[in-house]
C-alpha atoms as a PDB file:
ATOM      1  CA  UNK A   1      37.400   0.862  30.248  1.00  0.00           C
ATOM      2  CA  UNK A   2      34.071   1.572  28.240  1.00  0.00           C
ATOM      3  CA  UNK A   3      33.149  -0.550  25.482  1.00  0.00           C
ATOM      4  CA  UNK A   4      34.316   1.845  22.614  1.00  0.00           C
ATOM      5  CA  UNK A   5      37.761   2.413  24.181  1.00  0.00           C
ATOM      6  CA  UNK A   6      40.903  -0.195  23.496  1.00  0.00           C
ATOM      7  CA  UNK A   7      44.182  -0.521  24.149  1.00  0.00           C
ATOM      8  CA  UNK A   8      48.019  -1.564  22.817  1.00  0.00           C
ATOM      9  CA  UNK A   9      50.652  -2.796  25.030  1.00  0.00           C
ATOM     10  CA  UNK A  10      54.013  -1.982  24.709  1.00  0.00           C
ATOM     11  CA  UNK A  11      56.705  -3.558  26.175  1.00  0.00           C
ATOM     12  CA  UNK A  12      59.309  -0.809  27.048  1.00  0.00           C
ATOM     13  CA  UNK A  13      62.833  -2.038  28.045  1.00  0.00           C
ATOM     14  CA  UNK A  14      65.563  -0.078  29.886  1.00  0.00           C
ATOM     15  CA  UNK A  15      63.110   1.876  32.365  1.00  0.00           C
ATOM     16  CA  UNK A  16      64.502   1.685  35.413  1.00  0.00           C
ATOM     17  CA  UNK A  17      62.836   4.038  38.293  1.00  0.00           C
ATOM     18  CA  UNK A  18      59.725   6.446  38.484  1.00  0.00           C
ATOM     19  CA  UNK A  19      61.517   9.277  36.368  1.00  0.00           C
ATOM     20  CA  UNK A  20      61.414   6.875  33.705  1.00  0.00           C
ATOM     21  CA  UNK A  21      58.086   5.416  34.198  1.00  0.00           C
ATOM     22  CA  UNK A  22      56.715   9.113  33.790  1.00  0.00           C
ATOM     23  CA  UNK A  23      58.770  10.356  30.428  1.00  0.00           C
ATOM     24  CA  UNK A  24      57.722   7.536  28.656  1.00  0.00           C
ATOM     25  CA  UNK A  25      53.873   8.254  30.129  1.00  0.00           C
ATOM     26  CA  UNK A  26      54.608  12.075  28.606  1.00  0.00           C
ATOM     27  CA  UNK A  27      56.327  10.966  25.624  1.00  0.00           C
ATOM     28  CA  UNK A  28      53.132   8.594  24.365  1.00  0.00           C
ATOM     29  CA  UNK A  29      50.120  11.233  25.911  1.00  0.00           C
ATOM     30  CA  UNK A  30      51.182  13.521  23.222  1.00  0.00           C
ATOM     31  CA  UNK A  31      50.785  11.164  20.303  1.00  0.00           C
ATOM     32  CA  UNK A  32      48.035  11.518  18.057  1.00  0.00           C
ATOM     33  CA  UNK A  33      44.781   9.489  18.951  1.00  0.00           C
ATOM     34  CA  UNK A  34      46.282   8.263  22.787  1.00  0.00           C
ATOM     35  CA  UNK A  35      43.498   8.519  25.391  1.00  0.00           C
ATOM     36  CA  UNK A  36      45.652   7.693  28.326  1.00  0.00           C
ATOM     37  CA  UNK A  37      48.872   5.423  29.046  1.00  0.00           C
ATOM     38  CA  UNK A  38      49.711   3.564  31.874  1.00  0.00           C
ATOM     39  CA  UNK A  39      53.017   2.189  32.304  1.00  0.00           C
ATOM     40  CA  UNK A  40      54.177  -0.546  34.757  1.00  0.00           C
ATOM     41  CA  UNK A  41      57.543  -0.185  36.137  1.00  0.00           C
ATOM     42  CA  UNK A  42      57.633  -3.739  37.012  1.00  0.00           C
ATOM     43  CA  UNK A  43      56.288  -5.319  33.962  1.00  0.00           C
ATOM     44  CA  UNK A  44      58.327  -3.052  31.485  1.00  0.00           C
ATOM     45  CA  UNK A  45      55.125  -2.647  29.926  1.00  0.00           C
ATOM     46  CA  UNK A  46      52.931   0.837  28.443  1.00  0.00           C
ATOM     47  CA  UNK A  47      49.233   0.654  28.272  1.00  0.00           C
ATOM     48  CA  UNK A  48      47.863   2.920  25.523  1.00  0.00           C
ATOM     49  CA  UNK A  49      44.089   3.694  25.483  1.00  0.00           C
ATOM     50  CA  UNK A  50      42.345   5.352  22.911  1.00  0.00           C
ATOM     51  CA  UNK A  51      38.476   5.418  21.675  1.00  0.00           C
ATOM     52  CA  UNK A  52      38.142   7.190  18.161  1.00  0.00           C
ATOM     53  CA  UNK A  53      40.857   6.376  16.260  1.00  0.00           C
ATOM     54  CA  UNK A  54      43.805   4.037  16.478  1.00  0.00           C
ATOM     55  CA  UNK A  55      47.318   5.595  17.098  1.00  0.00           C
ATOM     56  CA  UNK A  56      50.009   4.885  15.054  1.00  0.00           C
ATOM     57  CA  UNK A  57      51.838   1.899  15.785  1.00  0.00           C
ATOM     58  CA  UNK A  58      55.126   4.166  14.352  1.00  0.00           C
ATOM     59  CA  UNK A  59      54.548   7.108  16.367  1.00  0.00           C
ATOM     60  CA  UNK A  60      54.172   5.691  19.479  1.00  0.00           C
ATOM     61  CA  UNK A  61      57.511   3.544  18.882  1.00  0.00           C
ATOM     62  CA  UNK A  62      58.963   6.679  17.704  1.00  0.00           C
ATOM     63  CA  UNK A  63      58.174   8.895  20.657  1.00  0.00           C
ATOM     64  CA  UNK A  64      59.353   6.330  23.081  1.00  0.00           C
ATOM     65  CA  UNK A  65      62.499   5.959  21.587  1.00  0.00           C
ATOM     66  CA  UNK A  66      62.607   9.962  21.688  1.00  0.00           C
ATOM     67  CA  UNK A  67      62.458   9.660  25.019  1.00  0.00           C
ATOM     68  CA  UNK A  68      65.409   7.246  25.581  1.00  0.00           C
ATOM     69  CA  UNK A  69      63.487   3.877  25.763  1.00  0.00           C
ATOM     70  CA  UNK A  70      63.597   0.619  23.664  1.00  0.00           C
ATOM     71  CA  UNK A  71      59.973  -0.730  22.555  1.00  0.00           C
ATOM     72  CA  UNK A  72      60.160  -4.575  21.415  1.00  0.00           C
ATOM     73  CA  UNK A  73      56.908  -5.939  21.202  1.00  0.00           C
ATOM     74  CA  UNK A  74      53.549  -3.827  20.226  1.00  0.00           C
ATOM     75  CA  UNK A  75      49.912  -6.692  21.397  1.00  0.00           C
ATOM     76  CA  UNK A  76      47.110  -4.468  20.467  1.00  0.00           C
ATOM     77  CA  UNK A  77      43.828  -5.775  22.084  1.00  0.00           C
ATOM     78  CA  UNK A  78      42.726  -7.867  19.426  1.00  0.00           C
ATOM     79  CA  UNK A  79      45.970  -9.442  19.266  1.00  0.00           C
ATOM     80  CA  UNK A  80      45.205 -10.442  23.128  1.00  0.00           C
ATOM     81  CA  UNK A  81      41.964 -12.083  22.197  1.00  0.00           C
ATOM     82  CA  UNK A  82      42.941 -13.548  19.052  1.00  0.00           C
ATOM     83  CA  UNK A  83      45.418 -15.255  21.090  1.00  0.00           C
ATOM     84  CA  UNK A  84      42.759 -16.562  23.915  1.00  0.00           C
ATOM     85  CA  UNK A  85      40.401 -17.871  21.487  1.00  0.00           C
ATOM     86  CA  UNK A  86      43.582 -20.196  19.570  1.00  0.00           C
END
């Protein structure tokens, strides 16, 4: 990841085998500002990247629920190291 890209993580319940892992991948490439997503069967968890400007927090909840999927908790990066440095 390049210095002017960042990320949100998602946490995605109810994804339960590669089918799922790759409509919720297509569901979040086509919002507005998303780079690329990676999700994590294991982990339950979406990793959005994106460089110029910030998705929406509410359209990326949005489309994942579109696609079937619960979201929970939203940790953007800053959030992450915000967290580190308490």
């Amino acid at each position: 990841m390049s210095e002017e890209e960042k990320s949100i993580t998602l946490n995605v319940t109810e994804m339960h085998c590669a089918s799922c892992v790759a409509r919720v991948e297509k569901a979040l490439k086509v919002v507005k500002g998303v780079d690329d997503v990676s999700v994590n069967l294991v982990n339950q968890q979406a990793k959005v990247t994106y460089q110029n400007s910030k998705p929406s927090e509410h359209e990326l909840i949005k489309a994942v629920k579109k696609a079937g999927y619960e979201v929970n908790i939203i940790k953007t990066e800053e959030d992450a190291k915000k967290k580190i440095k308490n």
